[in-house]
C-alpha atoms as a PDB file:
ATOM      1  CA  UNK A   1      -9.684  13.939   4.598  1.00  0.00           C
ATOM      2  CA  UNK A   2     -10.363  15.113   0.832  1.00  0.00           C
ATOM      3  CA  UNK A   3     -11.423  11.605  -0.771  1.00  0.00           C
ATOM      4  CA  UNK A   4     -10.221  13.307  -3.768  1.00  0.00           C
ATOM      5  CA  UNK A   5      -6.940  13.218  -2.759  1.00  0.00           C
ATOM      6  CA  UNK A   6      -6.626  10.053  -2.189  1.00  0.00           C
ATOM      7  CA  UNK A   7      -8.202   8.981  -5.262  1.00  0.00           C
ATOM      8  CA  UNK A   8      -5.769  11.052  -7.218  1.00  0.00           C
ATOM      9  CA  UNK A   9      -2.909   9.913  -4.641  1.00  0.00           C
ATOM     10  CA  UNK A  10      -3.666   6.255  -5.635  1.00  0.00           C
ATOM     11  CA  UNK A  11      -4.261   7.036  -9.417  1.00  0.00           C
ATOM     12  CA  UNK A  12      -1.681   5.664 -12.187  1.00  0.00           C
ATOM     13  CA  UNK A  13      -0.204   9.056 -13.247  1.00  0.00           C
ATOM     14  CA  UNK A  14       1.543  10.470 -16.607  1.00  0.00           C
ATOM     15  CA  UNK A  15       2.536  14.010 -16.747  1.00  0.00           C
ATOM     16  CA  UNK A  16       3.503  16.058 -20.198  1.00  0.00           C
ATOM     17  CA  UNK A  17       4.580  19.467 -20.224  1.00  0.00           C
ATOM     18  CA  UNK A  18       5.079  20.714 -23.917  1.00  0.00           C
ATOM     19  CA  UNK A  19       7.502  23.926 -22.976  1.00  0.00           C
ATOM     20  CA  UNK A  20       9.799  21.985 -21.556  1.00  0.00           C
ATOM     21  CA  UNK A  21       8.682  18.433 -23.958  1.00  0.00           C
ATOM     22  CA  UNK A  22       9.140  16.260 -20.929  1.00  0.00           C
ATOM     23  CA  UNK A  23       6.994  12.903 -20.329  1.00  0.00           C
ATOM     24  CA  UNK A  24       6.780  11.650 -16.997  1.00  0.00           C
ATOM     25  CA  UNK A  25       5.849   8.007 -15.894  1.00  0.00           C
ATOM     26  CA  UNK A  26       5.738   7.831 -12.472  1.00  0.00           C
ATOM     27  CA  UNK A  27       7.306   5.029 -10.361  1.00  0.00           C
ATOM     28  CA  UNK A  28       4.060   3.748 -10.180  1.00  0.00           C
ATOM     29  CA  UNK A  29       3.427   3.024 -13.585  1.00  0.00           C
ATOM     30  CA  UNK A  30       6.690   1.362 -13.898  1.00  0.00           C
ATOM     31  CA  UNK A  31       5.780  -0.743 -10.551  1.00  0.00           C
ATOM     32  CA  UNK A  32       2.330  -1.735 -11.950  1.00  0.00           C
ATOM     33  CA  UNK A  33       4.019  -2.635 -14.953  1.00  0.00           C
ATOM     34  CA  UNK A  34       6.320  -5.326 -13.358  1.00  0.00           C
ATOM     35  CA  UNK A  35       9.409  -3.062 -13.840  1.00  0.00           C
ATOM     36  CA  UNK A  36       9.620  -3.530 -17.072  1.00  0.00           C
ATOM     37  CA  UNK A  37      12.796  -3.395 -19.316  1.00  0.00           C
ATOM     38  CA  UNK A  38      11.028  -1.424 -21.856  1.00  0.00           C
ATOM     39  CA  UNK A  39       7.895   0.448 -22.038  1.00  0.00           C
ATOM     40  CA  UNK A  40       6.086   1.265 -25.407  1.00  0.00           C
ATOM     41  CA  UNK A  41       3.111   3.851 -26.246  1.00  0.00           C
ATOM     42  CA  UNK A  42       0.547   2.775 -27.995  1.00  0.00           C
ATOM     43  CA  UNK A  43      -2.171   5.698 -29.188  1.00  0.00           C
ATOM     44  CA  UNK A  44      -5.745   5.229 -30.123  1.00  0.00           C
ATOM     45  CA  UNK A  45      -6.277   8.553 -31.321  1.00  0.00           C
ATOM     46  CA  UNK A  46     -10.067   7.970 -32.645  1.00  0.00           C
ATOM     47  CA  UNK A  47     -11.119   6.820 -28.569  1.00  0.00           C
ATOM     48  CA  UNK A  48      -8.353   9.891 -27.011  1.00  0.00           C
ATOM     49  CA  UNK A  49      -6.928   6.718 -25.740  1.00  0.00           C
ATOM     50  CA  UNK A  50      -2.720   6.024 -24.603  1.00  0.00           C
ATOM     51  CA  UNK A  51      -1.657   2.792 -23.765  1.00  0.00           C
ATOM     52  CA  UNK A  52       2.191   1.869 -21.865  1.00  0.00           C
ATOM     53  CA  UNK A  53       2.691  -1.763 -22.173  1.00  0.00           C
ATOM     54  CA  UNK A  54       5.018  -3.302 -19.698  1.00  0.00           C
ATOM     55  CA  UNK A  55       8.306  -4.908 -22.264  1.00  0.00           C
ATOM     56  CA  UNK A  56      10.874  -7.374 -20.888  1.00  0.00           C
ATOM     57  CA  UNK A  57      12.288  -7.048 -24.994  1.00  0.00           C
ATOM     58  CA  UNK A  58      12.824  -4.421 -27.185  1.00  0.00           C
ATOM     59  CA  UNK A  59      10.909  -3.533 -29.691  1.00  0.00           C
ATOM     60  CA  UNK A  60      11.750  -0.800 -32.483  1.00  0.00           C
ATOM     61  CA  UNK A  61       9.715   1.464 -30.772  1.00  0.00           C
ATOM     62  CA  UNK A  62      10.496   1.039 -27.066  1.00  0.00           C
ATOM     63  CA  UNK A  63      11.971   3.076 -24.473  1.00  0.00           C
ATOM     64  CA  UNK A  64      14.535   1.594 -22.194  1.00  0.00           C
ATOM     65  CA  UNK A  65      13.283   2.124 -18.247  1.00  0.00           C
ATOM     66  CA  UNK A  66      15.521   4.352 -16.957  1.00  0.00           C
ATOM     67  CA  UNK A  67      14.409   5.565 -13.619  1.00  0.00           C
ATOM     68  CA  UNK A  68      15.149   9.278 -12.254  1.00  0.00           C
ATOM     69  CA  UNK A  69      17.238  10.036  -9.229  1.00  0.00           C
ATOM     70  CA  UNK A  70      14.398  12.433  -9.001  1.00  0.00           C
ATOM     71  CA  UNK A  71      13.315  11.823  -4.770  1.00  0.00           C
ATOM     72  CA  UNK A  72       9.792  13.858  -5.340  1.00  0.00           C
ATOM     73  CA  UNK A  73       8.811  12.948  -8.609  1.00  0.00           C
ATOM     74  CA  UNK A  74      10.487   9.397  -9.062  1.00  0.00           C
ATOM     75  CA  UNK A  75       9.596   7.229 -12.637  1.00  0.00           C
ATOM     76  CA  UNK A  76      11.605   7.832 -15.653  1.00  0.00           C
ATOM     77  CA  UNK A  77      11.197  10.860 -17.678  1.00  0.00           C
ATOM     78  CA  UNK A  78      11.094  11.191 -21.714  1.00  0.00           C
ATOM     79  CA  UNK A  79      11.830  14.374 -23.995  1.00  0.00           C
ATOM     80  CA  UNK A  80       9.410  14.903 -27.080  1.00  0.00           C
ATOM     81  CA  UNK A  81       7.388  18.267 -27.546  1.00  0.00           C
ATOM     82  CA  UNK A  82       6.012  16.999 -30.968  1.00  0.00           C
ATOM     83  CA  UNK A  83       4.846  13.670 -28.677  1.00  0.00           C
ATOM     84  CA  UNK A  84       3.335  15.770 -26.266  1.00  0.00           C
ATOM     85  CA  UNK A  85       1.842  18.268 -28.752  1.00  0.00           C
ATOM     86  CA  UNK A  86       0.223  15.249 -30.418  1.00  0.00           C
ATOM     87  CA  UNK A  87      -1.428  14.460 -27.197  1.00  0.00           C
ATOM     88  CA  UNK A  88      -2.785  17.616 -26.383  1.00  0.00           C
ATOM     89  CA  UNK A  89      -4.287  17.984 -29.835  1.00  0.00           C
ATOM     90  CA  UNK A  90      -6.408  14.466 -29.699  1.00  0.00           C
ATOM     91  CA  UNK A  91      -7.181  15.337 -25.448  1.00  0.00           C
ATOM     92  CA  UNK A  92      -8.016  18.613 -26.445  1.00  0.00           C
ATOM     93  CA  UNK A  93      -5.741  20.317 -23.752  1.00  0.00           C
ATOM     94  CA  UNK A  94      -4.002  23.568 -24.568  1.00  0.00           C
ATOM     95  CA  UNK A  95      -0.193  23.600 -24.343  1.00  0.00           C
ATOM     96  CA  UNK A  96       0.902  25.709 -21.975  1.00  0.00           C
ATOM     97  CA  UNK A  97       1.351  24.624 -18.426  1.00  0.00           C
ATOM     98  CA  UNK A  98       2.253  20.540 -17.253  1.00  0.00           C
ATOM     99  CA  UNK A  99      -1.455  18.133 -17.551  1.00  0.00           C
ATOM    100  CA  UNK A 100      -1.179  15.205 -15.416  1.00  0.00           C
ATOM    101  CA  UNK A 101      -3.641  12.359 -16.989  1.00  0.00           C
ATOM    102  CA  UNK A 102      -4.862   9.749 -15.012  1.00  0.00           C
ATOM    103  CA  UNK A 103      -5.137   6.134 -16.124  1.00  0.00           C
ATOM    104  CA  UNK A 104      -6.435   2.418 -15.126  1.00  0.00           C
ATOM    105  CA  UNK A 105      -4.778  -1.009 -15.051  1.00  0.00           C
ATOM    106  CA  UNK A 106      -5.740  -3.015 -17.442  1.00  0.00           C
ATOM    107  CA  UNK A 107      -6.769  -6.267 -16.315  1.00  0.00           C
ATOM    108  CA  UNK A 108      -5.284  -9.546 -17.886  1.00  0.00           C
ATOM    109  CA  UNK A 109      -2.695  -7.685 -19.957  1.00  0.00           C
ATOM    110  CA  UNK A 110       0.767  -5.817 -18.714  1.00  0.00           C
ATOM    111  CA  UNK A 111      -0.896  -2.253 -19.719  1.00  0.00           C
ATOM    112  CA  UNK A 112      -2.184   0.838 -18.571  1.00  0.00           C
ATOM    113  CA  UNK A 113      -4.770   2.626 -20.103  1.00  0.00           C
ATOM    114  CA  UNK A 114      -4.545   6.983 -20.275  1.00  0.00           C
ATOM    115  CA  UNK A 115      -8.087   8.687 -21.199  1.00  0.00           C
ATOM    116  CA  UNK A 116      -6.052  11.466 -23.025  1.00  0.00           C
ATOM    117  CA  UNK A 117      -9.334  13.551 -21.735  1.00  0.00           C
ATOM    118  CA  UNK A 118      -8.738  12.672 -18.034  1.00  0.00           C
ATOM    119  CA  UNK A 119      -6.784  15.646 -17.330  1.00  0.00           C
ATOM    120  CA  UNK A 120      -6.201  15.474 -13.162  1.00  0.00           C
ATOM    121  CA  UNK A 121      -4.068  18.517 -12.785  1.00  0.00           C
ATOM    122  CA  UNK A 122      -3.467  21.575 -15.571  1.00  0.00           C
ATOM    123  CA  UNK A 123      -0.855  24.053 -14.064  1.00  0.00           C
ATOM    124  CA  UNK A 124      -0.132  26.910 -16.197  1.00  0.00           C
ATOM    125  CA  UNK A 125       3.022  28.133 -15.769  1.00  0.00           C
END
């Protein structure tokens, strides 16, 4: 069995396609998270770093967790092709095609950590 796989299987995943300016946070995420109320970006764009913190409150710049009926793809799923755009321009990932980025639990806090140059997965559409 590809170890790869697995890794990438077993990986905290966010996916942003710019044609189509969708975010995806997979059902993981959200689990990791405590199934949150609200999640929040945060963006350290000097380190190419994204942060989703884990919200039982809303803050003024929170998104409500709405989870997809999606079966295959599960999580909740945003709309923002200037968000997205933003992200490819401090990961330094063209836009065309999806780029799933790969993050890490932080411990002691209710965030997850995205190294906006982690790309896992580029398809080009």
């Amino acid at each position: 069995m590809n170890t790869d796989v697995v890794k990438e299987k077993n990986q905290y995943k966010i996916s942003l396609n710019y044609k189509h300016g969708k975010v995806r946070v997979y059902k993981k995420v959200i689990h990791a998270l405590g199934t949150p109320k609200f999640i929040q970006f945060l963006i350290m764009p000097e380190d190419k770093l994204l942060f989703i913190v884990g919200l039982d409150h809303r803050e003024h710049d929170s998104f409500p967790v709405v989870l997809s009926e999606d079966v295959k793809h599960g999580g909740m799923v945003l709309h923002g092709q200037r968000f997205v755009r933003k992200m490819s321009e401090i990961g330094g990932w063209p836009l065309e095609g999806s780029h799933v980025i790969g993050g890490r639990f932080i411990d002691g806090s209710n965030m997850i950590e995205f190294d906006l140059t982690n790309v896992l997965n580029n398809d080009a559409e």
